[in-house]
Protein backbone atom coordinates (compact mmCIF):
# COMPACT_ATOMS: atom_id res chain seq x y z
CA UNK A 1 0.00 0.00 0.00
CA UNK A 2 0.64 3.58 -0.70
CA UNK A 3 -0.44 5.85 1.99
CA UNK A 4 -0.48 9.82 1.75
CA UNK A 5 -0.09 11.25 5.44
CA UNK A 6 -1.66 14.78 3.85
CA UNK A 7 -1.02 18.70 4.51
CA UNK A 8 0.07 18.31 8.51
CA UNK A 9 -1.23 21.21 10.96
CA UNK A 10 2.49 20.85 11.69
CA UNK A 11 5.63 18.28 10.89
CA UNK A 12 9.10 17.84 12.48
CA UNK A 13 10.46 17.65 9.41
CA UNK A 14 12.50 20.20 7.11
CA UNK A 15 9.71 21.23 3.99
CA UNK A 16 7.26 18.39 4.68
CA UNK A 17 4.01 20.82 4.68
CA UNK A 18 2.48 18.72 2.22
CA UNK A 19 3.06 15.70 4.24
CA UNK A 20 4.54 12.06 3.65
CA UNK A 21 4.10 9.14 1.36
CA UNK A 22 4.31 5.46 3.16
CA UNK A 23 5.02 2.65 1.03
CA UNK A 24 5.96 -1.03 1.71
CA UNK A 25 6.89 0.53 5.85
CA UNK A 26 9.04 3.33 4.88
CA UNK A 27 8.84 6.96 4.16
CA UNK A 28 8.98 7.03 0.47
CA UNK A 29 8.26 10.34 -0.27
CA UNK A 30 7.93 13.59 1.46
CA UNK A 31 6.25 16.49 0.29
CA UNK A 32 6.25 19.98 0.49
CA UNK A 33 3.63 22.48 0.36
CA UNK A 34 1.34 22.18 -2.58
CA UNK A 35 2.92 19.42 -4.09
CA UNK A 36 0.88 15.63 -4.65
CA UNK A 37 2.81 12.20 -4.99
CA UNK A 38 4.60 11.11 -7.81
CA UNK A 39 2.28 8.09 -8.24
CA UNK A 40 -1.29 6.95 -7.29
CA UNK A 41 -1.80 6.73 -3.51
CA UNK A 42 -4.09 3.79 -2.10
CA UNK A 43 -5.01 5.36 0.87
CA UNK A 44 -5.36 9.09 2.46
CA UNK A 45 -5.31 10.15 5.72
CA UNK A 46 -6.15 14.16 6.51
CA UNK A 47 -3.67 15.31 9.52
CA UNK A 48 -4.62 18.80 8.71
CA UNK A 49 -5.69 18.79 12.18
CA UNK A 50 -2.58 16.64 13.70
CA UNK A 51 1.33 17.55 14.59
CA UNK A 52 3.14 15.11 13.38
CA UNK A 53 6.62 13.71 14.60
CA UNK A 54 8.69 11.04 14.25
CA UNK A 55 7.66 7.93 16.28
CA UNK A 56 9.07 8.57 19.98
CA UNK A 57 11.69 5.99 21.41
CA UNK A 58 12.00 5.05 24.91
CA UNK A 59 15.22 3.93 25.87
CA UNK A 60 14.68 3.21 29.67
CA UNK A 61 11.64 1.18 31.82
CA UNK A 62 10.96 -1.53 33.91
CA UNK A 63 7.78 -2.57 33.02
CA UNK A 64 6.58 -5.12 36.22
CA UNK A 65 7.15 -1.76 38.12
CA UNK A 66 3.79 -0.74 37.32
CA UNK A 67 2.16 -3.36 39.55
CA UNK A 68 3.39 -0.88 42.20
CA UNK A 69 2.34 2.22 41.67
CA UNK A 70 1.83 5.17 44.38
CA UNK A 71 2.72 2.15 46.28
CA UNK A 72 2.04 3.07 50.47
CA UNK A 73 5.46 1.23 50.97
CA UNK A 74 8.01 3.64 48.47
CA UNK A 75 6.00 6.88 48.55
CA UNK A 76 8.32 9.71 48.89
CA UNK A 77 11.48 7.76 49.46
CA UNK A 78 14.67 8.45 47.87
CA UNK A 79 16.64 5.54 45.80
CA UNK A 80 18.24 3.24 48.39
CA UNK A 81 15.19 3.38 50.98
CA UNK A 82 12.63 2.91 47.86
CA UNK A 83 14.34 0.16 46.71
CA UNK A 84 14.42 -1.67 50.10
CA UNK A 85 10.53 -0.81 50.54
CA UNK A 86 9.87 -2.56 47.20
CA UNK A 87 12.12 -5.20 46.86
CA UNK A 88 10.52 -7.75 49.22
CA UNK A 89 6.81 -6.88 47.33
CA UNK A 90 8.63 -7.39 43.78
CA UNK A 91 10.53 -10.51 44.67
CA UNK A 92 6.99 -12.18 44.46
CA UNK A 93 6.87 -11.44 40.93
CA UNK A 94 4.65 -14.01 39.07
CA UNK A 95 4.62 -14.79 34.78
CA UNK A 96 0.80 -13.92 34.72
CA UNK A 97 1.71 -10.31 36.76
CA UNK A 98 4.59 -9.78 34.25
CA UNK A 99 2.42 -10.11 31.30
CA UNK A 100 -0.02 -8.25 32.26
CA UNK A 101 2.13 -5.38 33.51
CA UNK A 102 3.80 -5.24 29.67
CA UNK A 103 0.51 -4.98 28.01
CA UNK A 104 -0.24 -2.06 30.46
CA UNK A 105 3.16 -0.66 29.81
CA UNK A 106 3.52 -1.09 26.11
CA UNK A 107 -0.25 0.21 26.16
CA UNK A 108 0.36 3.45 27.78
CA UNK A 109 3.61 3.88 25.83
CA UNK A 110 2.19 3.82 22.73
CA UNK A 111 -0.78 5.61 23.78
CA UNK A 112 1.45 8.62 24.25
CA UNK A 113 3.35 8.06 21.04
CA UNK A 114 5.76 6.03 21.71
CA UNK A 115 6.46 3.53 18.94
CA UNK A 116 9.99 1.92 20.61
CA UNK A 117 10.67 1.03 24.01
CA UNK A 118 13.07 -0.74 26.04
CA UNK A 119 12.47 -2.53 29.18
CA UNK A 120 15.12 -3.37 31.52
CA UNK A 121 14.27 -6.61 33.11
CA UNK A 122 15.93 -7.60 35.83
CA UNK A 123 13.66 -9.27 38.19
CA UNK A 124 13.80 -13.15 37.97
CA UNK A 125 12.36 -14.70 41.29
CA UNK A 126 11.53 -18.61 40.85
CA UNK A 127 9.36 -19.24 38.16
CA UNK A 128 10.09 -16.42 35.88
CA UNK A 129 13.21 -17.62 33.52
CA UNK A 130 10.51 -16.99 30.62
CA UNK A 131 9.74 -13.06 31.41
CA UNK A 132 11.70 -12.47 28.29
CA UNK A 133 9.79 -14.47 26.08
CA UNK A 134 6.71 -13.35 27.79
CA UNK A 135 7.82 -9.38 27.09
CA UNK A 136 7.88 -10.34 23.34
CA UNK A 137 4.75 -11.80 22.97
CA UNK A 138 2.84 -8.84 24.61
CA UNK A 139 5.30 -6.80 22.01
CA UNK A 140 4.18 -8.42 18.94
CA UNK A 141 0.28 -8.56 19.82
CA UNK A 142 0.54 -4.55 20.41
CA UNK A 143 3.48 -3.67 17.57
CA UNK A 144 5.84 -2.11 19.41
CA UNK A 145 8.96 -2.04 19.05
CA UNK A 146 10.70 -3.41 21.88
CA UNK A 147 14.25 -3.89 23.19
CA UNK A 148 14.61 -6.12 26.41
CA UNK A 149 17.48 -5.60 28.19
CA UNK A 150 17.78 -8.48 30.27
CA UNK A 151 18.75 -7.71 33.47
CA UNK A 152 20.55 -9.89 36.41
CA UNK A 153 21.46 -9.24 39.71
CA UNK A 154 24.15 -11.92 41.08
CA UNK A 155 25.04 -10.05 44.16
CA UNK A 156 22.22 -9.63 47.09
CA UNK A 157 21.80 -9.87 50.75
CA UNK A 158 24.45 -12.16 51.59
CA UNK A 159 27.57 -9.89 50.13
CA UNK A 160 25.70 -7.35 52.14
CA UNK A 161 23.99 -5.53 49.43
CA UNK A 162 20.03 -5.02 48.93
CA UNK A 163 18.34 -7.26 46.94
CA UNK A 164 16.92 -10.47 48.89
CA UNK A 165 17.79 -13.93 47.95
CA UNK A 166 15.25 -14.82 46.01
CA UNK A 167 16.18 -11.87 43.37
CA UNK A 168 19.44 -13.31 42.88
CA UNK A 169 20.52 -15.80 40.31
CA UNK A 170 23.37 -17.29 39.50
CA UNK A 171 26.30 -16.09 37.10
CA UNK A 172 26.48 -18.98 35.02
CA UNK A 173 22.36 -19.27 34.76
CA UNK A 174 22.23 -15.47 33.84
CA UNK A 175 24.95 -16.20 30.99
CA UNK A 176 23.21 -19.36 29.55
CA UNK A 177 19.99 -17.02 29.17
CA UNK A 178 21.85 -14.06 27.31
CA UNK A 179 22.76 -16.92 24.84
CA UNK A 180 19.86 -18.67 24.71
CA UNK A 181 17.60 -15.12 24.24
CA UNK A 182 19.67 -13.50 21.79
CA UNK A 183 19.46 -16.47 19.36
CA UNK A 184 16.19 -17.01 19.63
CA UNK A 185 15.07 -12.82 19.74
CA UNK A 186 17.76 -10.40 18.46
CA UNK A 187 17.67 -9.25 15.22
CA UNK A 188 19.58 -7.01 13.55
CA UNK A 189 18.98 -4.58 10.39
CA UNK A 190 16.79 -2.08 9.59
CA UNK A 191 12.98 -2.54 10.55
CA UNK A 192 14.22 -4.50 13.25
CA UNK A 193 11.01 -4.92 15.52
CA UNK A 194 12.32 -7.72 18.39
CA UNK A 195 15.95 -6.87 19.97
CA UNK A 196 17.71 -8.17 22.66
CA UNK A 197 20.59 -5.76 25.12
CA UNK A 198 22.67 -7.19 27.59
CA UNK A 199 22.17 -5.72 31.33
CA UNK A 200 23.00 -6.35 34.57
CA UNK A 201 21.26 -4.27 36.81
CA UNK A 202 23.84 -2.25 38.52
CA UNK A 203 26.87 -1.77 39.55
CA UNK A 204 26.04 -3.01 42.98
CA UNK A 205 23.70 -6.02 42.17
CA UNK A 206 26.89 -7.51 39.68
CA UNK A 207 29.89 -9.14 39.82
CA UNK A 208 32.82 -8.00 37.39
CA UNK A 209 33.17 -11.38 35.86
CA UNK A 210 29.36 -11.09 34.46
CA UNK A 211 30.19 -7.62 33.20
CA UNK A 212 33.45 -8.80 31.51
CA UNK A 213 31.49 -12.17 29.81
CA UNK A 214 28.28 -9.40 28.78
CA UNK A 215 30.98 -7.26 27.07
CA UNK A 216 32.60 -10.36 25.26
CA UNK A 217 28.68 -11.39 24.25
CA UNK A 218 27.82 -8.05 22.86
CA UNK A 219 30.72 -7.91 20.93
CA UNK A 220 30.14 -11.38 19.39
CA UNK A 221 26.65 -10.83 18.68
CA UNK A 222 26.40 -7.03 17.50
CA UNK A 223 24.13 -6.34 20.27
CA UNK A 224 23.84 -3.47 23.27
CA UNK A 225 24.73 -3.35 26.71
CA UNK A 226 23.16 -1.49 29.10
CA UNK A 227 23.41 -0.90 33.17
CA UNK A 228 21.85 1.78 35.79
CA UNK A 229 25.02 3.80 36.34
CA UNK A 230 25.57 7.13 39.07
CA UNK A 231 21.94 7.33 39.51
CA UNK A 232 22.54 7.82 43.65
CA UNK A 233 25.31 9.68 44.82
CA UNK A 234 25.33 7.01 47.59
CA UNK A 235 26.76 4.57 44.78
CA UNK A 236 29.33 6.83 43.54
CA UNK A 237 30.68 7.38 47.13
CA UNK A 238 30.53 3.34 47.58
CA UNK A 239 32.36 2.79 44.22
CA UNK A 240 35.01 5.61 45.52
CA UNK A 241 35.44 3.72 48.68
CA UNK A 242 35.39 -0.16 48.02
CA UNK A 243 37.18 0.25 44.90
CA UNK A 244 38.96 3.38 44.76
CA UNK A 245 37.94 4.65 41.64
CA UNK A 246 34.51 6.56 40.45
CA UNK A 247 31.90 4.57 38.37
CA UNK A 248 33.29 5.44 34.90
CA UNK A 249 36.46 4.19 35.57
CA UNK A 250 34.53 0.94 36.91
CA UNK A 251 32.49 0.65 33.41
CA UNK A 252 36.33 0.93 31.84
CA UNK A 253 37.76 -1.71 34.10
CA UNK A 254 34.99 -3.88 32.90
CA UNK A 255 34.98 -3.47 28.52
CA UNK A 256 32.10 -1.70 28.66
CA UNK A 257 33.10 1.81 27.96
CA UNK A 258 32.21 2.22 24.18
CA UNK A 259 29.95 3.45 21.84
CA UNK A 260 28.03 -0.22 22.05
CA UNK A 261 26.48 1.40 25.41
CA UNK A 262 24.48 3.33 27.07
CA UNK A 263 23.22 3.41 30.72
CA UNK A 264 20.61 4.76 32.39
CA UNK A 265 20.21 8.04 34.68
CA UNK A 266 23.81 9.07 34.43
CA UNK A 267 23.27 12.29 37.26
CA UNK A 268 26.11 12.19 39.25
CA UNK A 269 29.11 12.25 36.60
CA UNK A 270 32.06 15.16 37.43
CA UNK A 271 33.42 16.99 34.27
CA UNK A 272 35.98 14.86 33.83
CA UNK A 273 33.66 11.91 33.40
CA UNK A 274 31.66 13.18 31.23
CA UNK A 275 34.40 14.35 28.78
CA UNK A 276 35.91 10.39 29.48
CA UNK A 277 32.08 9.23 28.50
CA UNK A 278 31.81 11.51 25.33
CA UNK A 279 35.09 10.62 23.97
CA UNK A 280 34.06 6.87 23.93
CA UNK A 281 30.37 7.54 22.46
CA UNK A 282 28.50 5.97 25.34
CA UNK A 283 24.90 7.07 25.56
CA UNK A 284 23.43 8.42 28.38
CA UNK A 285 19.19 7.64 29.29
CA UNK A 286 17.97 11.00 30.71
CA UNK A 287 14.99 10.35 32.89
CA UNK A 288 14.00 13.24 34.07
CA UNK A 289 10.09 12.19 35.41
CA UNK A 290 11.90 9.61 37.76
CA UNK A 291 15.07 11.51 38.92
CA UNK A 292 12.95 13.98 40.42
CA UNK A 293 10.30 11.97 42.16
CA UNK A 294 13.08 10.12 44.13
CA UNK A 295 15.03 13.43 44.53
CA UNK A 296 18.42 11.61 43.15
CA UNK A 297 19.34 14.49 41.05
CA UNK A 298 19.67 15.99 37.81
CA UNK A 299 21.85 15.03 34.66
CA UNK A 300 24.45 17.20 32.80
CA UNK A 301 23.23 16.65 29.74
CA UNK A 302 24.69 19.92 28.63
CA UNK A 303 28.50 18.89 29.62
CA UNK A 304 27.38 15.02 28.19
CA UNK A 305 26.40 16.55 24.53
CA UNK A 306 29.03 19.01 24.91
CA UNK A 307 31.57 16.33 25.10
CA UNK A 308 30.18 14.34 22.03
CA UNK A 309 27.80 11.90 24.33
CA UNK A 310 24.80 10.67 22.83
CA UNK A 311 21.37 11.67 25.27
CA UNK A 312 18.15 9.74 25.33
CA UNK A 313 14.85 9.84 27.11
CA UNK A 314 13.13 7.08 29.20
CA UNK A 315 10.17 6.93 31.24
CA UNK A 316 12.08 4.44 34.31
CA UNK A 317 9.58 2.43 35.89
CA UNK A 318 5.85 2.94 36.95
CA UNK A 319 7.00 2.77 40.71
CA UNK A 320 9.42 5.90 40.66
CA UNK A 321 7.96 7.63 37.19
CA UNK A 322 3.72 7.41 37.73
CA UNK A 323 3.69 6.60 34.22
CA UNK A 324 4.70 5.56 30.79
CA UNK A 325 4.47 8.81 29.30
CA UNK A 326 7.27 9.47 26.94
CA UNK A 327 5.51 13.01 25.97
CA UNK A 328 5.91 13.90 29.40
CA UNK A 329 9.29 13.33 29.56
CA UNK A 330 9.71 15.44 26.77
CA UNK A 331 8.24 18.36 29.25
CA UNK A 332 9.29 17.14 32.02
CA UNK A 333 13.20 17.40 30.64
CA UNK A 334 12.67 20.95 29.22
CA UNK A 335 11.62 22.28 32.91
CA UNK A 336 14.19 20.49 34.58
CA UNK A 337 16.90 21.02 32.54
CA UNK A 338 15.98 24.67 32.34
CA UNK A 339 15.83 25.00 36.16
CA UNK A 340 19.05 23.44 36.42
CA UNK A 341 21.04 25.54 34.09
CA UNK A 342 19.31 28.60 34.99
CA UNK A 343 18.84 28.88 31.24
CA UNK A 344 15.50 29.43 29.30
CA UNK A 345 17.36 29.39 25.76
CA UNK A 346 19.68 26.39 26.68
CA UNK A 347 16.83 23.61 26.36
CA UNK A 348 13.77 24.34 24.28
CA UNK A 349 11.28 21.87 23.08
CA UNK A 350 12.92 21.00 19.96
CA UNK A 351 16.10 19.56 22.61
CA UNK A 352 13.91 17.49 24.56
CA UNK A 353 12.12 15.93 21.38
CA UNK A 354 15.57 15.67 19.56
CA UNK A 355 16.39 13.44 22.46
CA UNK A 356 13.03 11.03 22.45
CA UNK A 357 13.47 10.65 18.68
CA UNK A 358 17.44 10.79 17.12
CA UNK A 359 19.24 10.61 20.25
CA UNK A 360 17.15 7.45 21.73
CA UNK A 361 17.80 6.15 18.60
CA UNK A 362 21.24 6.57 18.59
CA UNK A 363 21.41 4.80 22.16
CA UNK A 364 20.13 2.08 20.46
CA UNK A 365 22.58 2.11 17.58
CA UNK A 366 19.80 2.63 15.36
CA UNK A 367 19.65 4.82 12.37
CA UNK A 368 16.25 3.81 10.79
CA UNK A 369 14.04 5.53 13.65
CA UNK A 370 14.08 8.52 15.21
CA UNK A 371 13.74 11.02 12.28
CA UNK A 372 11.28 11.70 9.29
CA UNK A 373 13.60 11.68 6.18
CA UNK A 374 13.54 9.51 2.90
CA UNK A 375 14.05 5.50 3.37
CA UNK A 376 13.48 5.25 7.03
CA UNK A 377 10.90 3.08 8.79
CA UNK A 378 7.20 4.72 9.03
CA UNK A 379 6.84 5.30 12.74
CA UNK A 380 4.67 8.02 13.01
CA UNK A 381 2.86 9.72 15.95
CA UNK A 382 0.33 12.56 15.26
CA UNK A 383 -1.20 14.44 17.82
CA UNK A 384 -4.54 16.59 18.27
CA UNK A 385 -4.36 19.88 19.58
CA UNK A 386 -8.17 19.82 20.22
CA UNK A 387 -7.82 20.22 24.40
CA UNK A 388 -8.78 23.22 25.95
CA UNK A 389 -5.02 22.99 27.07
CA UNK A 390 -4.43 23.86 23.40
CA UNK A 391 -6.78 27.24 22.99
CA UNK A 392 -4.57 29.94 21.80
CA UNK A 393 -1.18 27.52 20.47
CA UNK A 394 0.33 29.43 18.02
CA UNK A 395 3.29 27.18 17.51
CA UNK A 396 2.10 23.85 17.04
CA UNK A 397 5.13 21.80 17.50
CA UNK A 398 6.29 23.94 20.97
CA UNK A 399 2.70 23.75 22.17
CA UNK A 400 2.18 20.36 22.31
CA UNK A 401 5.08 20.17 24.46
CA UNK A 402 4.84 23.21 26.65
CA UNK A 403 1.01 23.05 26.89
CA UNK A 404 1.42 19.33 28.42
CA UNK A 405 0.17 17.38 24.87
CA UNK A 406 0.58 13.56 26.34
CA UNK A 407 -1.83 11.80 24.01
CA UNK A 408 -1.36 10.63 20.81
CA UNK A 409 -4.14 10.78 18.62
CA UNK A 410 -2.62 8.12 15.76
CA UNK A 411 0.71 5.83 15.99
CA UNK A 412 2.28 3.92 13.03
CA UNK A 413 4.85 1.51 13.27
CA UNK A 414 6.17 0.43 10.31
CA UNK A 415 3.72 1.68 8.11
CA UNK A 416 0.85 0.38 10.22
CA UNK A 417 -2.01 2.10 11.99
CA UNK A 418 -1.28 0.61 15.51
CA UNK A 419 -2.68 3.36 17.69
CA UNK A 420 -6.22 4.89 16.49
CA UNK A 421 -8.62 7.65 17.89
CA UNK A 422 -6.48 7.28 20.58
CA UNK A 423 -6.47 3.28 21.76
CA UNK A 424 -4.48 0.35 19.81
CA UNK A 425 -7.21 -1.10 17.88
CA UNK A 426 -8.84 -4.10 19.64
CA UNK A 427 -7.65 -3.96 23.19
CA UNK A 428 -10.07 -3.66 25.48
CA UNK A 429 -9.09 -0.70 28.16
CA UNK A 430 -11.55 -0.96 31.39
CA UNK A 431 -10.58 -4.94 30.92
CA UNK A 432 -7.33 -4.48 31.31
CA UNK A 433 -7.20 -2.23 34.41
CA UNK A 434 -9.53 -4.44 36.56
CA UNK A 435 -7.47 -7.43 35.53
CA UNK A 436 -3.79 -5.69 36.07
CA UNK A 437 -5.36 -3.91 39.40
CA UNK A 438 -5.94 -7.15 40.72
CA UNK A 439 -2.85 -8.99 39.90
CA UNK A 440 -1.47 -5.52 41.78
CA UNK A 441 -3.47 -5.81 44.85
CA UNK A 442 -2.53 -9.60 44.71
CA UNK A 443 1.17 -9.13 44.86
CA UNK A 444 0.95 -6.33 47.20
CA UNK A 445 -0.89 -8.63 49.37
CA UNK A 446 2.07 -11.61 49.13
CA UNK A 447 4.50 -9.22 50.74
């Protein structure tokens, strides 16, 4: 099929004011004002009343997280207290819970416009060595793209850190599942829809040795690694003292400092690390929403970009975030970024989508998302500004941002309609809550 995306109230795109042609799940053609495709279309759509950008990418979420939400036990908690509030309620993790947490998730993500995610699953009680698998499945059925980044924590309680026992698996298990999941999920090329990244969880869930074999995986497969990195300065200070080194040098000491990662949070890098970071090409997951809830601070994504860093945007998980709201981010990281540099100019709108779209992408080592230009993949979201919210926009493109746009009218992925008037097509919303509330309550109530 031919599809003509016509006349756009408003594009992120250079000259596109007569919109785009989709054909076979790529942008084929894009058109500027007044001008009609070069050949017969076989289907129009009228965003004369949408804002169209590219489709939005989240590069950072834990999806089970949203069985806790608001959750009495981690409200207004910073990072280390939060985590040992939730930990003994998510250790009871069950497949049924994680499946219907990632329809949620992937729901609300695409709801917003989000037409890539990652989720960063590291929790893998008894019972759950199939949560990848069972990620994927919810993935296809919806048609997202998804990364998993399978997580692992090898180190709990009994080396004296947090997690509790039954969190914990073993280093040898953890590796047999990276090679088992990438052969059977990660693919590689443009249009890829199903992707695999290597993560343990952090830097103190991990042993070196499963860093050091990750690194050696990546490399042999061509995928990404991935890791939670100077989110708390309580880790950097740790790192400093049991090792005697900061957290960068750590991802150095283990092969991971290159341009095949990116971690997540990144706040509490000094100068020096962040030039060290940039010079290497690591990207960095900005997560603005999150960061602030749990008061753990606020990245330098000035000094990261400055130093030739690639920056991101994730939604982190349900429990710190609220919600998996990738157009909130996009706000979200223009006030805080503005508050922290004192700076109105510094970060406008067009930053914090720049981040959500072609540096998310690049994160992801991706150049076939994250931008509307000729040959790459049709992921689309278009927005209404028909919200009171809206009354008065004169700038399309900054007002959905500024004026707190967080629903997505229309998604495509790929060149298909997977969002419409607002809901992917078929999935039954009120059903879904009651179910997911109750597998909530019912984990809440294993604690």
């Amino acid at each position: 099929m031919r599809s003509w995306i016509k006349t756009p109230l408003a594009i992120l795109a250079e000259d596109a004011g007569g919109g785009l042609v989709v054909e076979k799940g790529r942008i084929a053609e894009i058109l500027k004002p007044g001008q009609v495709p070069s050949k017969p279309v076989d289907e129009v759509f009228d965003a004369s009343r949408h804002v169209v950008l590219p489709g939005l990418i989240n590069t950072h979420q834990h999806f089970f997280q949203n069985l806790t939400r608001a959750h009495p036990l981690g409200i207004n908690k910073q990072l280390a207290p939060w985590l040992g509030a939730l930990y003994p309620v998510w250790q009871n993790l069950e497949p049924e819970m994680l499946r219907l947490a990632a329809r949620v998730a992937i729901a609300e993500l695409m709801m917003s416009g989000a037409t890539t995610a990652v989720d960063h699953q590291y929790m893998f009680p008894p019972g759950m060595q199939h949560a990848v698998d069972i990620e994927f499945e919810e993935a296809e059925k919806l048609g997202i793209r998804l990364v998993v980044a399978r997580g692992a924590t090898v180190m709990g309680q009994a080396q004296g850190r947090a997690a509790p026992a039954r969190m914990v698996e073993a280093e040898d298990d953890v590796l047999a599942d990276f090679e088992r999941i990438l052969a059977r999920y990660h693919h590689r090329g443009e249009g890829a829809m199903r992707q695999v990244a290597l993560a343990p969880t952090a830097l103190l869930a991990v042993s070196d040795r499963l860093m050091m074999e990750s690194a050696i995986l990546a490399d042999r497969h061509d995928c990404r690694l991935h890791t939670h990195l100077a989110e708390s300065a309580d880790e950097v200070d740790w790192c400093h003292a049991n090792r005697g080194y900061g957290t960068v040098d750590w991802l150095e000491e283990v092969g991971w400092l290159s341009n095949r990662t990116w971690v997540a949070h990144g706040i509490h890098f000094s100068d020096a690390e962040c030039r060290k970071l940039g010079r290497h090409g690591v990207g960095i997951c900005h997560c603005p929403t999150s960061n602030a809830i749990l008061a753990s601070g606020l990245c330098k994504t000035r000094e990261l970009e400055a130093a030739g860093a690639v920056v991101g945007l994730g939604s982190d998980g349900g429990a710190s975030a609220g919600a998996a709201n990738i157009m909130e981010e996009i706000r979200h990281a223009v006030m805080v970024n503005r508050l922290h540099y004192g700076d109105a100019a510094g970060t406008t709108h067009l930053d914090a989508l720049r981040w959500a779209t072609e540096g998310s992408a690049a994160c992801l080592g991706r150049s076939d998302i994250g931008l509307i230009a000729l040959g790459k993949q049709a992921d689309l979201s278009l927005y209404k500004l028909d919200e009171l919210r809206f009354s008065g926009v004169q700038d399309p493109i900054a007002g959905l941002v500024l004026s707190g746009g967080h629903r997505a009218d229309r998604v495509m992925v790929g060149g298909a309609w997977r969002v419409v008037d607002g809901v992917p097509p078929g999935l039954d919303i009120e059903r879904l809550m009651a179910e997911h509330s109750a597998l909530a309550r019912s984990l809440s109530r294993q604690a």
